[in-house]
C-alpha atoms as a PDB file:
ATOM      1  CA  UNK A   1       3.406 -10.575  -8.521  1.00  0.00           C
ATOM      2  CA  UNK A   2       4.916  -6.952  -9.273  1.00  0.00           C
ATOM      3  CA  UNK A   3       5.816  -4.185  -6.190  1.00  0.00           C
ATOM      4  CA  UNK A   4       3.161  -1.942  -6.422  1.00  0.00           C
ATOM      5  CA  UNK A   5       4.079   1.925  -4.635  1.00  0.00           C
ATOM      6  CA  UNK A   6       0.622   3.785  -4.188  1.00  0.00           C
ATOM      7  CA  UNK A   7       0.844   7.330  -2.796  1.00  0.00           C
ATOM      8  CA  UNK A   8      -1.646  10.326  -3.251  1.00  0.00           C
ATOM      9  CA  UNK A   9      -2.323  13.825  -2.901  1.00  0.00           C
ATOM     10  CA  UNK A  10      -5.824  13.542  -0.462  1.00  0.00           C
ATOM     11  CA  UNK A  11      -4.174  12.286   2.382  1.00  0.00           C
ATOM     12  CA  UNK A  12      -3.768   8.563   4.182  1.00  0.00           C
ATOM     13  CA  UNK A  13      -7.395   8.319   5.033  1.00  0.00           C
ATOM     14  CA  UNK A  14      -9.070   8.555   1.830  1.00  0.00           C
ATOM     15  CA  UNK A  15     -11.093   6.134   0.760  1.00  0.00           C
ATOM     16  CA  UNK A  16     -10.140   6.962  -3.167  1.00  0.00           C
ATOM     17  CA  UNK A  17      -6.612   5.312  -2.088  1.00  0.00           C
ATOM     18  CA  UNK A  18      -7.787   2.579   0.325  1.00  0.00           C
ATOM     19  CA  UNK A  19      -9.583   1.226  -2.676  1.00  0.00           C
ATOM     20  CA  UNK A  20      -7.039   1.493  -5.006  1.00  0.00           C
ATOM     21  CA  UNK A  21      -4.662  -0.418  -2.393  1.00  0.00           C
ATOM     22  CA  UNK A  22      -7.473  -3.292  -2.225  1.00  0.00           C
ATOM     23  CA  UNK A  23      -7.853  -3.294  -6.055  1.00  0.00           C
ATOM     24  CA  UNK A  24      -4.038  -3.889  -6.927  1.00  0.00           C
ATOM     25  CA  UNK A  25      -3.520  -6.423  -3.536  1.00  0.00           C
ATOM     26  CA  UNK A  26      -4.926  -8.757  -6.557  1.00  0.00           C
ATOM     27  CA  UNK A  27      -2.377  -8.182  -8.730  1.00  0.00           C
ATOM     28  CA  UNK A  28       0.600  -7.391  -6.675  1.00  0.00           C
ATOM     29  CA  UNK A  29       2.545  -6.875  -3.370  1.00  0.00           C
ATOM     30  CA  UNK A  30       1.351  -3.353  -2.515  1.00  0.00           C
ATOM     31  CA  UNK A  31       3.176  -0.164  -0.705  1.00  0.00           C
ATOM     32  CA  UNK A  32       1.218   2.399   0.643  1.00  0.00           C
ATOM     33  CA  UNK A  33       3.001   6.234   1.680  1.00  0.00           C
ATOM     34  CA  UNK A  34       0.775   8.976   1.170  1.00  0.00           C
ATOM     35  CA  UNK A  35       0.358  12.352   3.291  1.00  0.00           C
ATOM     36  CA  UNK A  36      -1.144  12.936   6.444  1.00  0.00           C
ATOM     37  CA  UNK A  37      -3.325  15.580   5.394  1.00  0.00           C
ATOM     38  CA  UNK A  38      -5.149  16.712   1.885  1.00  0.00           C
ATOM     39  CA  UNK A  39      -2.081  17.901  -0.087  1.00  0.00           C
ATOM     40  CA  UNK A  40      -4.641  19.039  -2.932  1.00  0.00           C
ATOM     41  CA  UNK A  41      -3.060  21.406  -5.407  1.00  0.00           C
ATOM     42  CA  UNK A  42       0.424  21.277  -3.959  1.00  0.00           C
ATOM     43  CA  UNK A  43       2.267  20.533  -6.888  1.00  0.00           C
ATOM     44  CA  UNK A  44       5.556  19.143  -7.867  1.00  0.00           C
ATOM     45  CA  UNK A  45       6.766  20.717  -4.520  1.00  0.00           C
ATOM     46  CA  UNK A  46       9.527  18.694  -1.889  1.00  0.00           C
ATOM     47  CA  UNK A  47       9.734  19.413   1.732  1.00  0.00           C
ATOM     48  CA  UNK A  48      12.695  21.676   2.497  1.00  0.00           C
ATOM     49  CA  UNK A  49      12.288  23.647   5.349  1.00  0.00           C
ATOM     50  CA  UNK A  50      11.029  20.975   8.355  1.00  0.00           C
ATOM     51  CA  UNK A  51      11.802  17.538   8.965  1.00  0.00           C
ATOM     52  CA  UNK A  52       9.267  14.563   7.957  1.00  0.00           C
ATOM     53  CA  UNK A  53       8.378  11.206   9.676  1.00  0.00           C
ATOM     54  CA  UNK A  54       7.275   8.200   8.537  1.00  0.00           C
ATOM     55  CA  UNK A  55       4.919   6.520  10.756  1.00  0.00           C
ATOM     56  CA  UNK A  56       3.668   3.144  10.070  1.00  0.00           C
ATOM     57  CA  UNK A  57       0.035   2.002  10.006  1.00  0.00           C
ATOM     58  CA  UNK A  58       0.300  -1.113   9.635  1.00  0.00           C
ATOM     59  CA  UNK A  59       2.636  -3.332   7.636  1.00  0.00           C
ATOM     60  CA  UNK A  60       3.552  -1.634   4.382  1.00  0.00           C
ATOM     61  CA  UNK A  61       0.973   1.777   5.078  1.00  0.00           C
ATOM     62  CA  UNK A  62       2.712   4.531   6.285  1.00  0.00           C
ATOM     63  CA  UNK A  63       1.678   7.851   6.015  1.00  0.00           C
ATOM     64  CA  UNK A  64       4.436  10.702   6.397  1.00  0.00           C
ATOM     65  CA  UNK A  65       4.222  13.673   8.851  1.00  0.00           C
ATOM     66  CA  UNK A  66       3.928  16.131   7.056  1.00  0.00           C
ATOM     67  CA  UNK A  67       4.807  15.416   3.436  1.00  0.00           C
ATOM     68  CA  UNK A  68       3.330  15.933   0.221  1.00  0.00           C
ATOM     69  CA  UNK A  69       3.107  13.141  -2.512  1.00  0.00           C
ATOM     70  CA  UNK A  70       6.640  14.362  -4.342  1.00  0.00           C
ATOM     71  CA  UNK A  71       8.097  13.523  -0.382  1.00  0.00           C
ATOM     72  CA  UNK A  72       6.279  10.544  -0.527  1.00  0.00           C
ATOM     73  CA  UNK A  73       7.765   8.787  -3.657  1.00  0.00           C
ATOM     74  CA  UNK A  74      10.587  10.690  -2.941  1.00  0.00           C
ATOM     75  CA  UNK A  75      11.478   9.029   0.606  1.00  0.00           C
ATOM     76  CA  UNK A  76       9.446   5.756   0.018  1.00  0.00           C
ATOM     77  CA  UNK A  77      12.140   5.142  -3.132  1.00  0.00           C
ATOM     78  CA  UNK A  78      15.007   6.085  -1.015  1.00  0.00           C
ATOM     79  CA  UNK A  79      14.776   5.012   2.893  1.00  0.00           C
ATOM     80  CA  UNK A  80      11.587   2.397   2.611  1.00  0.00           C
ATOM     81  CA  UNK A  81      12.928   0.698  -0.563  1.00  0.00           C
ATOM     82  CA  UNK A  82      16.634   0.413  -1.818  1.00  0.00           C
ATOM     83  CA  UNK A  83      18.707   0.518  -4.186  1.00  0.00           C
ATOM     84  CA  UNK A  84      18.133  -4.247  -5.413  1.00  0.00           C
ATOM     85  CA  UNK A  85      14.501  -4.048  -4.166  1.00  0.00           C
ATOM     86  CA  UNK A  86      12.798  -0.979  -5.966  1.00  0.00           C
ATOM     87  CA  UNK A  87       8.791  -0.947  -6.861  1.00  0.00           C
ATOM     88  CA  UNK A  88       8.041  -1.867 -10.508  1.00  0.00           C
ATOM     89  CA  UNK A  89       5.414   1.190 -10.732  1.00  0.00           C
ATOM     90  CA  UNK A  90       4.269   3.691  -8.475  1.00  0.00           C
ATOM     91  CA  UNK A  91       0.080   4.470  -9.092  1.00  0.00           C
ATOM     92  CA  UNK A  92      -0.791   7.762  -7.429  1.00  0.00           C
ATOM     93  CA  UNK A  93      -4.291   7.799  -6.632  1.00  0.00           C
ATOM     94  CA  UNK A  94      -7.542   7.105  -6.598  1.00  0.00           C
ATOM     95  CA  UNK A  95      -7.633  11.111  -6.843  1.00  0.00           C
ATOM     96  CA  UNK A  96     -11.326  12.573  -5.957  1.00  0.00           C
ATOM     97  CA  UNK A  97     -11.720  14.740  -8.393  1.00  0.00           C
ATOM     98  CA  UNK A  98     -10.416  15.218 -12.620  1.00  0.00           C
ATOM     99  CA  UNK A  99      -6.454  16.187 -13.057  1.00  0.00           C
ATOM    100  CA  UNK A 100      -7.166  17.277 -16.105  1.00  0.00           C
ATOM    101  CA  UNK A 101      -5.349  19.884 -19.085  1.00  0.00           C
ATOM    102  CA  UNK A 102      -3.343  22.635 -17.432  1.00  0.00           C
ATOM    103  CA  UNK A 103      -4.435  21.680 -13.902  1.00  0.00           C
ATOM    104  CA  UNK A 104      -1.864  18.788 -14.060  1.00  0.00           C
ATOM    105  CA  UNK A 105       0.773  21.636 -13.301  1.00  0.00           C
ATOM    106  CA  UNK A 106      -1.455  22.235  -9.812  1.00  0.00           C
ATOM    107  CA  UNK A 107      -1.968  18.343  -9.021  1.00  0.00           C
ATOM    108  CA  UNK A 108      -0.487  16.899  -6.379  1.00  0.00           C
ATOM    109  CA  UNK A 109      -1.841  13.321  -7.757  1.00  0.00           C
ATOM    110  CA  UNK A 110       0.219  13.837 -11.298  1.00  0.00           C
ATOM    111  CA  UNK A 111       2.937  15.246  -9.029  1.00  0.00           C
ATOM    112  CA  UNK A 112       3.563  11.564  -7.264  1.00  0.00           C
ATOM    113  CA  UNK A 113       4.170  10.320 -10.712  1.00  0.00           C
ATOM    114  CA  UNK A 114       6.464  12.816 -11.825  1.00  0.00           C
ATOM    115  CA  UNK A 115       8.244  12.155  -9.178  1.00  0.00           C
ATOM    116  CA  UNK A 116       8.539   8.421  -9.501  1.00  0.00           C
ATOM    117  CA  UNK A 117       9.604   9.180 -13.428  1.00  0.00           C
ATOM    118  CA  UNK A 118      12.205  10.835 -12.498  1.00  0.00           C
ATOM    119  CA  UNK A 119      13.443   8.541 -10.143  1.00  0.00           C
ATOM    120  CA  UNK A 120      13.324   5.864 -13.006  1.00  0.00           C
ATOM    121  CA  UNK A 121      10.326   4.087 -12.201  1.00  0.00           C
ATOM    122  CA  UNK A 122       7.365   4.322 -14.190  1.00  0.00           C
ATOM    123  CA  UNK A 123       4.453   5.678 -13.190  1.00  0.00           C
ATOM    124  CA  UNK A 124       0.648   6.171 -13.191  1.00  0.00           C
ATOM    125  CA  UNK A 125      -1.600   8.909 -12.016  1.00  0.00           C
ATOM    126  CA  UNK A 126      -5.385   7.642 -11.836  1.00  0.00           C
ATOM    127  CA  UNK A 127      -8.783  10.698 -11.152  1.00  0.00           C
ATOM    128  CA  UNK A 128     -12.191   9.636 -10.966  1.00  0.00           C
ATOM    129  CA  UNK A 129     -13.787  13.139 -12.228  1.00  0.00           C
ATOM    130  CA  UNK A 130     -16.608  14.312 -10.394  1.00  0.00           C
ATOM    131  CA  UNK A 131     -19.727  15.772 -11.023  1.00  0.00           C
ATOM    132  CA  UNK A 132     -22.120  17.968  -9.210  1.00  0.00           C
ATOM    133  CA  UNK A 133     -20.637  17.809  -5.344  1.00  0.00           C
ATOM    134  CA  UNK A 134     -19.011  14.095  -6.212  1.00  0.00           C
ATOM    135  CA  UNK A 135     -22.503  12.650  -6.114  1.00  0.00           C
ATOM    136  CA  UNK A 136     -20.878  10.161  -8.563  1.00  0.00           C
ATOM    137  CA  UNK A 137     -19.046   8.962  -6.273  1.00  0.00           C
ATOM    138  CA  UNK A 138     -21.190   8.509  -3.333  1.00  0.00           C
ATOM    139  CA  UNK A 139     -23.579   6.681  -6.027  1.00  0.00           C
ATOM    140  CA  UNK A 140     -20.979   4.820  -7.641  1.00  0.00           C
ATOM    141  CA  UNK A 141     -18.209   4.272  -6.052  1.00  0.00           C
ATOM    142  CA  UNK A 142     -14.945   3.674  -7.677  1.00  0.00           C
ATOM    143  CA  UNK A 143     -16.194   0.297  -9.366  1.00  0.00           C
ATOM    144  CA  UNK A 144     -14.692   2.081 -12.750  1.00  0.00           C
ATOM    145  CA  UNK A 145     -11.580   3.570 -11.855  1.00  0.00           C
ATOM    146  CA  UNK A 146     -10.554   0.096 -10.117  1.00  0.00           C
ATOM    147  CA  UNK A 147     -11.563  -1.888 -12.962  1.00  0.00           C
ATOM    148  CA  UNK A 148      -9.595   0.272 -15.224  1.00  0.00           C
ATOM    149  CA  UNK A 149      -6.114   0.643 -13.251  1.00  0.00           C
ATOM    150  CA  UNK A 150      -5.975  -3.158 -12.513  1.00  0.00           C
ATOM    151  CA  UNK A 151      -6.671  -3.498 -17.137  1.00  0.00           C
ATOM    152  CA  UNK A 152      -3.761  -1.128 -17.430  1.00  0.00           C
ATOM    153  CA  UNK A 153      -0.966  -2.545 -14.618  1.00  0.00           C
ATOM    154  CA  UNK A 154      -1.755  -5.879 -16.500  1.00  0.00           C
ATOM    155  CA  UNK A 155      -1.267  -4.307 -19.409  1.00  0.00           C
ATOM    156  CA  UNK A 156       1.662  -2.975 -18.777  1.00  0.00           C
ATOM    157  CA  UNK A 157       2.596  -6.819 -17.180  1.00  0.00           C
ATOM    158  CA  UNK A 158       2.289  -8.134 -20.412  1.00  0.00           C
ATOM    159  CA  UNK A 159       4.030  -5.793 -22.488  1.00  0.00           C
ATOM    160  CA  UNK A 160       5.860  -3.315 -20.456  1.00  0.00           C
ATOM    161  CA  UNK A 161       5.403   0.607 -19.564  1.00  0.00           C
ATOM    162  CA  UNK A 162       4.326   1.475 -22.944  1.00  0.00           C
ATOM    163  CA  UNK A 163       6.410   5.548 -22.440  1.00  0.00           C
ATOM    164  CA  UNK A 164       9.779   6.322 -22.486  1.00  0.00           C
ATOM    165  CA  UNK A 165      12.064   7.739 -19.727  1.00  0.00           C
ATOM    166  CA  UNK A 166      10.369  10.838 -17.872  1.00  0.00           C
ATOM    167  CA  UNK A 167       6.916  10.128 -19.284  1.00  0.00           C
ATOM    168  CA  UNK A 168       3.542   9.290 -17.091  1.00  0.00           C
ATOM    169  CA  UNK A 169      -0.017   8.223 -18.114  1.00  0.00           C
ATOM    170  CA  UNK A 170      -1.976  10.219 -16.624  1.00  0.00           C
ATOM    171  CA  UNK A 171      -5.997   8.611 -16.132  1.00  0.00           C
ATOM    172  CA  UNK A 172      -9.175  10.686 -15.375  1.00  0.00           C
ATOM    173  CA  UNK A 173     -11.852   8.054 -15.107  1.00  0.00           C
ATOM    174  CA  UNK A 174     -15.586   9.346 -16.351  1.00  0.00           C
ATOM    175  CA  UNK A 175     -18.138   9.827 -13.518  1.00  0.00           C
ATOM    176  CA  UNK A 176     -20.542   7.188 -14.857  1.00  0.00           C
ATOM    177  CA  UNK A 177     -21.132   3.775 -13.830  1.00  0.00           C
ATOM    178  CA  UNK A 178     -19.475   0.873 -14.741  1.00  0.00           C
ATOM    179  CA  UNK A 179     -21.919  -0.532 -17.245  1.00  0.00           C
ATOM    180  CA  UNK A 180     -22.278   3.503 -19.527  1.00  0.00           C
ATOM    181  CA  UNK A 181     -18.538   3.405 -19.829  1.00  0.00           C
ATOM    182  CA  UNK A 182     -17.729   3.482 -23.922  1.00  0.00           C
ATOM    183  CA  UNK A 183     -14.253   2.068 -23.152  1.00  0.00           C
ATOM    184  CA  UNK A 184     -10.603   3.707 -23.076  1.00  0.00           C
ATOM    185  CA  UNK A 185      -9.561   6.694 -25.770  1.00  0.00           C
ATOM    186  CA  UNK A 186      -5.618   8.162 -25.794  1.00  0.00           C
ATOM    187  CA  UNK A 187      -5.633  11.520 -25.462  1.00  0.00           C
ATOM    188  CA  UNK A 188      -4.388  14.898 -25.269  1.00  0.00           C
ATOM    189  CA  UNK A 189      -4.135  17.308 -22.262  1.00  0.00           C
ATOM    190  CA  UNK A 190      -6.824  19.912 -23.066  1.00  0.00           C
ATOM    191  CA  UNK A 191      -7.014  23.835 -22.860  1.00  0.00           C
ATOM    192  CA  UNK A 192      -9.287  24.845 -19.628  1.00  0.00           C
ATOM    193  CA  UNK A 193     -11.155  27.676 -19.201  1.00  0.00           C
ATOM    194  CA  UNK A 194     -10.194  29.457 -16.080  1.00  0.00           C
ATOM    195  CA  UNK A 195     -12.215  31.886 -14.045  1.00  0.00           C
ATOM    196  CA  UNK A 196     -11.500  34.087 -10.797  1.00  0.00           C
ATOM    197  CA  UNK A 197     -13.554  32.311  -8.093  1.00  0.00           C
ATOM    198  CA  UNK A 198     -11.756  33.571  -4.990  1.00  0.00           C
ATOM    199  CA  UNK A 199     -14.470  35.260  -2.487  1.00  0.00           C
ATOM    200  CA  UNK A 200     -13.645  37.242   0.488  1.00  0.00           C
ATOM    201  CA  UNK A 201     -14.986  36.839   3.991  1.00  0.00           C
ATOM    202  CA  UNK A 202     -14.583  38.361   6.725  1.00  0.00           C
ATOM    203  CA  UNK A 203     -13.379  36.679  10.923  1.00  0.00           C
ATOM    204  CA  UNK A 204     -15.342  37.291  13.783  1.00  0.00           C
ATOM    205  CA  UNK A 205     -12.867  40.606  14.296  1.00  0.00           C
ATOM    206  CA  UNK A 206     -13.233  42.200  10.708  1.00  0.00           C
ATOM    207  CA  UNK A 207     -10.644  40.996   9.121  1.00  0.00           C
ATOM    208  CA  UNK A 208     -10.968  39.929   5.688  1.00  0.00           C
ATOM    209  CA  UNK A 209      -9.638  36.967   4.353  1.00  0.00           C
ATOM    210  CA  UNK A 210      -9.818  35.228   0.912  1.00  0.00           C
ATOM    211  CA  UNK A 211     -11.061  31.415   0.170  1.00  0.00           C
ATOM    212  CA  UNK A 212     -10.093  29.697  -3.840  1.00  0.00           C
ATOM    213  CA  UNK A 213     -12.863  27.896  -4.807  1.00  0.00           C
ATOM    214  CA  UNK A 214     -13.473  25.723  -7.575  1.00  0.00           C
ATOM    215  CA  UNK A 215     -14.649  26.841 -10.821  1.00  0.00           C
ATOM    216  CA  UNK A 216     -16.332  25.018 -13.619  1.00  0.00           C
ATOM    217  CA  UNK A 217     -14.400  22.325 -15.671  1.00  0.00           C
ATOM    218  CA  UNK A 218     -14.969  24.385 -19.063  1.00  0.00           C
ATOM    219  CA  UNK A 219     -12.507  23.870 -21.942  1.00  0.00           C
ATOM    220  CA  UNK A 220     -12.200  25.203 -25.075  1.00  0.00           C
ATOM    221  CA  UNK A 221     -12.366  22.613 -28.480  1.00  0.00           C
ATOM    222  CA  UNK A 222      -8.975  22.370 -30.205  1.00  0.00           C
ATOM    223  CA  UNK A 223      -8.646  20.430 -33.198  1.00  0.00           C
ATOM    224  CA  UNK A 224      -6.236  17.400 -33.842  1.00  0.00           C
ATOM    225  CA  UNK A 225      -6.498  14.707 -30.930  1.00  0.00           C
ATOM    226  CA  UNK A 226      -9.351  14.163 -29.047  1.00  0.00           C
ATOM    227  CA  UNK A 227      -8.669  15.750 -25.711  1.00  0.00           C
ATOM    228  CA  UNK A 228      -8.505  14.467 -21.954  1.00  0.00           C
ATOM    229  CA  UNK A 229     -12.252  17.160 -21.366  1.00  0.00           C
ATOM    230  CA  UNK A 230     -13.790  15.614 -24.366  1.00  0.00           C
ATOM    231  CA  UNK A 231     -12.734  11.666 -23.845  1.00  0.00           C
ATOM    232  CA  UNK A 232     -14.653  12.516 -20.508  1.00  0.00           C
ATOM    233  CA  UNK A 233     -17.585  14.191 -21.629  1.00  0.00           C
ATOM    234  CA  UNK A 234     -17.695  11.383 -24.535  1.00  0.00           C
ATOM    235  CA  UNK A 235     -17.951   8.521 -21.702  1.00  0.00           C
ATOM    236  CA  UNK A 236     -14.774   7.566 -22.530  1.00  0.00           C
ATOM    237  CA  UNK A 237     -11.643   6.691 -19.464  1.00  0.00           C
ATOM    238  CA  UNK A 238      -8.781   9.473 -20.501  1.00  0.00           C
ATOM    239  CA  UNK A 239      -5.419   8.550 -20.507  1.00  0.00           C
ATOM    240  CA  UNK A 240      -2.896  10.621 -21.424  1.00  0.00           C
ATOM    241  CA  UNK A 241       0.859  10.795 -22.301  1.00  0.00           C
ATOM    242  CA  UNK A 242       2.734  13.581 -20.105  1.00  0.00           C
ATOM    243  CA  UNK A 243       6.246  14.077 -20.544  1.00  0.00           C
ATOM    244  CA  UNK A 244       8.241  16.405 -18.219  1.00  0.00           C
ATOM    245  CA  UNK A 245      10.066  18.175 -20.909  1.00  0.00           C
ATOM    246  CA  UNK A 246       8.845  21.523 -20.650  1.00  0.00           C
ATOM    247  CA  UNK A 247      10.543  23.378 -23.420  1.00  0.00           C
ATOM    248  CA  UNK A 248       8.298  24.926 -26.688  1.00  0.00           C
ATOM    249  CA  UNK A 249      10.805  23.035 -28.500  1.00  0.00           C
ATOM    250  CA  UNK A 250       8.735  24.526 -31.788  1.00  0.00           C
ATOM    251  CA  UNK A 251       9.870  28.025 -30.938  1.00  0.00           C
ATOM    252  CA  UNK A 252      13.851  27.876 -30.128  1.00  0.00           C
ATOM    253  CA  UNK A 253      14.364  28.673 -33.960  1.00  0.00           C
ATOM    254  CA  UNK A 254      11.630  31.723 -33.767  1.00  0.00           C
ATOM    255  CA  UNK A 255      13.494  32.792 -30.211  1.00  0.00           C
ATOM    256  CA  UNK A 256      17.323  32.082 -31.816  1.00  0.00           C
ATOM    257  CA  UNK A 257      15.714  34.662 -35.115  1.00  0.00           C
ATOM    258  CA  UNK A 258      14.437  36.871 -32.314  1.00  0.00           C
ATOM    259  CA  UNK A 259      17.513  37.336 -30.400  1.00  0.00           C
END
């Protein structure tokens, strides 16, 4: 039995993460510190300016007060566990809704992983995409994405984290059942399409105020690997290699010519 650390970025109470905790309780002693509140969107961002609390559930479920899923990992690797009894992985997840291409940057799901990579531990972030309103879900369930984390941690049990240092798969799970899914395909994060869908409203008093929706999950088709949008729209489970290197490491010569 491994030590399993489950956070995630749509707060304690979600049901995406309950049944993520109940799928890997099969496979391993389980963790659970996620926020108190829907930390959607938030980021690779810590805490800084305001203390945080854990308070415990129940044994091993704690949600922190008022932390996102970076303070999660962050405080879960260094008050809950030490430094002889770390977790073997950290999942972050079941997210309701896709992390995919550029978005990872916003995601507060990928962002518990980071974190847990650069702490040294590796790490998993796990979507189940939705489709019009999450009516997958509701149908469905999360029968797929469970099947498919609990394939991969025992994967990774028989082989080991198949990434180097400061690298995370990152898993958007098709929103099909079970039964249509055409099996697993490695991919690449895609290029999204992104549109203005901020609308203004106004209070009671006149004053105007601004709401970010959510706008379509277009992409635009890139050739070489199959990417995470088109795994997805194939039927296929996503998972993708994300590294936290940032640097265009193909244009320091053009930039060192430049200068």
């Amino acid at each position: 039995m491994i030590n399993i650390l489950i956070t995630n970025d749509d707060g304690f109470e979600s049901k995406g993460l309950h049944e993520l905790m109940q799928a890997l309780k099969t496979i391993g002693n389980v963790t659970v510190v996620a926020p108190t509140v829907e930390k959607s969107a938030c980021g690779h961002s810590l805490t800084l300016t305001r203390p945080l609390r854990f308070v415990e559930l129940e044994e091993d479920f704690y949600k922190l007060d008022d932390g996102t899923p970076t303070d999660c990992v962050f405080l879960a690797l260094n008050k809950i566990y030490d430094a002889h009894h770390r977790p073997d992985i950290v999942i972050s997840g079941i997210n309701q809704g896709s992390n995919m291409g550029e978005d990872i940057t916003y995601s507060g799901t990928a962002a518990g992983a980071m974190e847990a990579v650069l702490q040294g531990i590796p790490a998993i972030a796990i979507s189940q995409v939705c489709k019009d309103h999450c009516k997958n879900i509701e149908e469905f369930g999360f029968e797929l994405a469970k099947e498919a984390i609990v394939n991969i941690v025992k994967k990774v049990l028989d082989g080991g984290f198949p990434l180097e240092e400061r690298k995370f798969l990152n898993v958007n799970i098709p929103p099909i059942p079970s039964k249509d899914c055409k099996g697993y395909k490695i991919t690449k994060a895609g290029k999204r399409i992104y549109g203005n869908s901020a609308e203004v409203h106004y209070n009671p008093r006149g004053l105007e105020y601004y709401w970010i929706g959510l706008p379509r999950l277009d992409w635009e088709t890139e050739e070489g690997y199959l990417s995470d949008f088109e795994a997805i729209d194939q039927g296929y489970i996503s998972i993708t290699p994300v590294h936290l290197d940032m640097t265009s490491h193909k244009d320091i010569k053009h930039l060192e010519n430049w200068l």
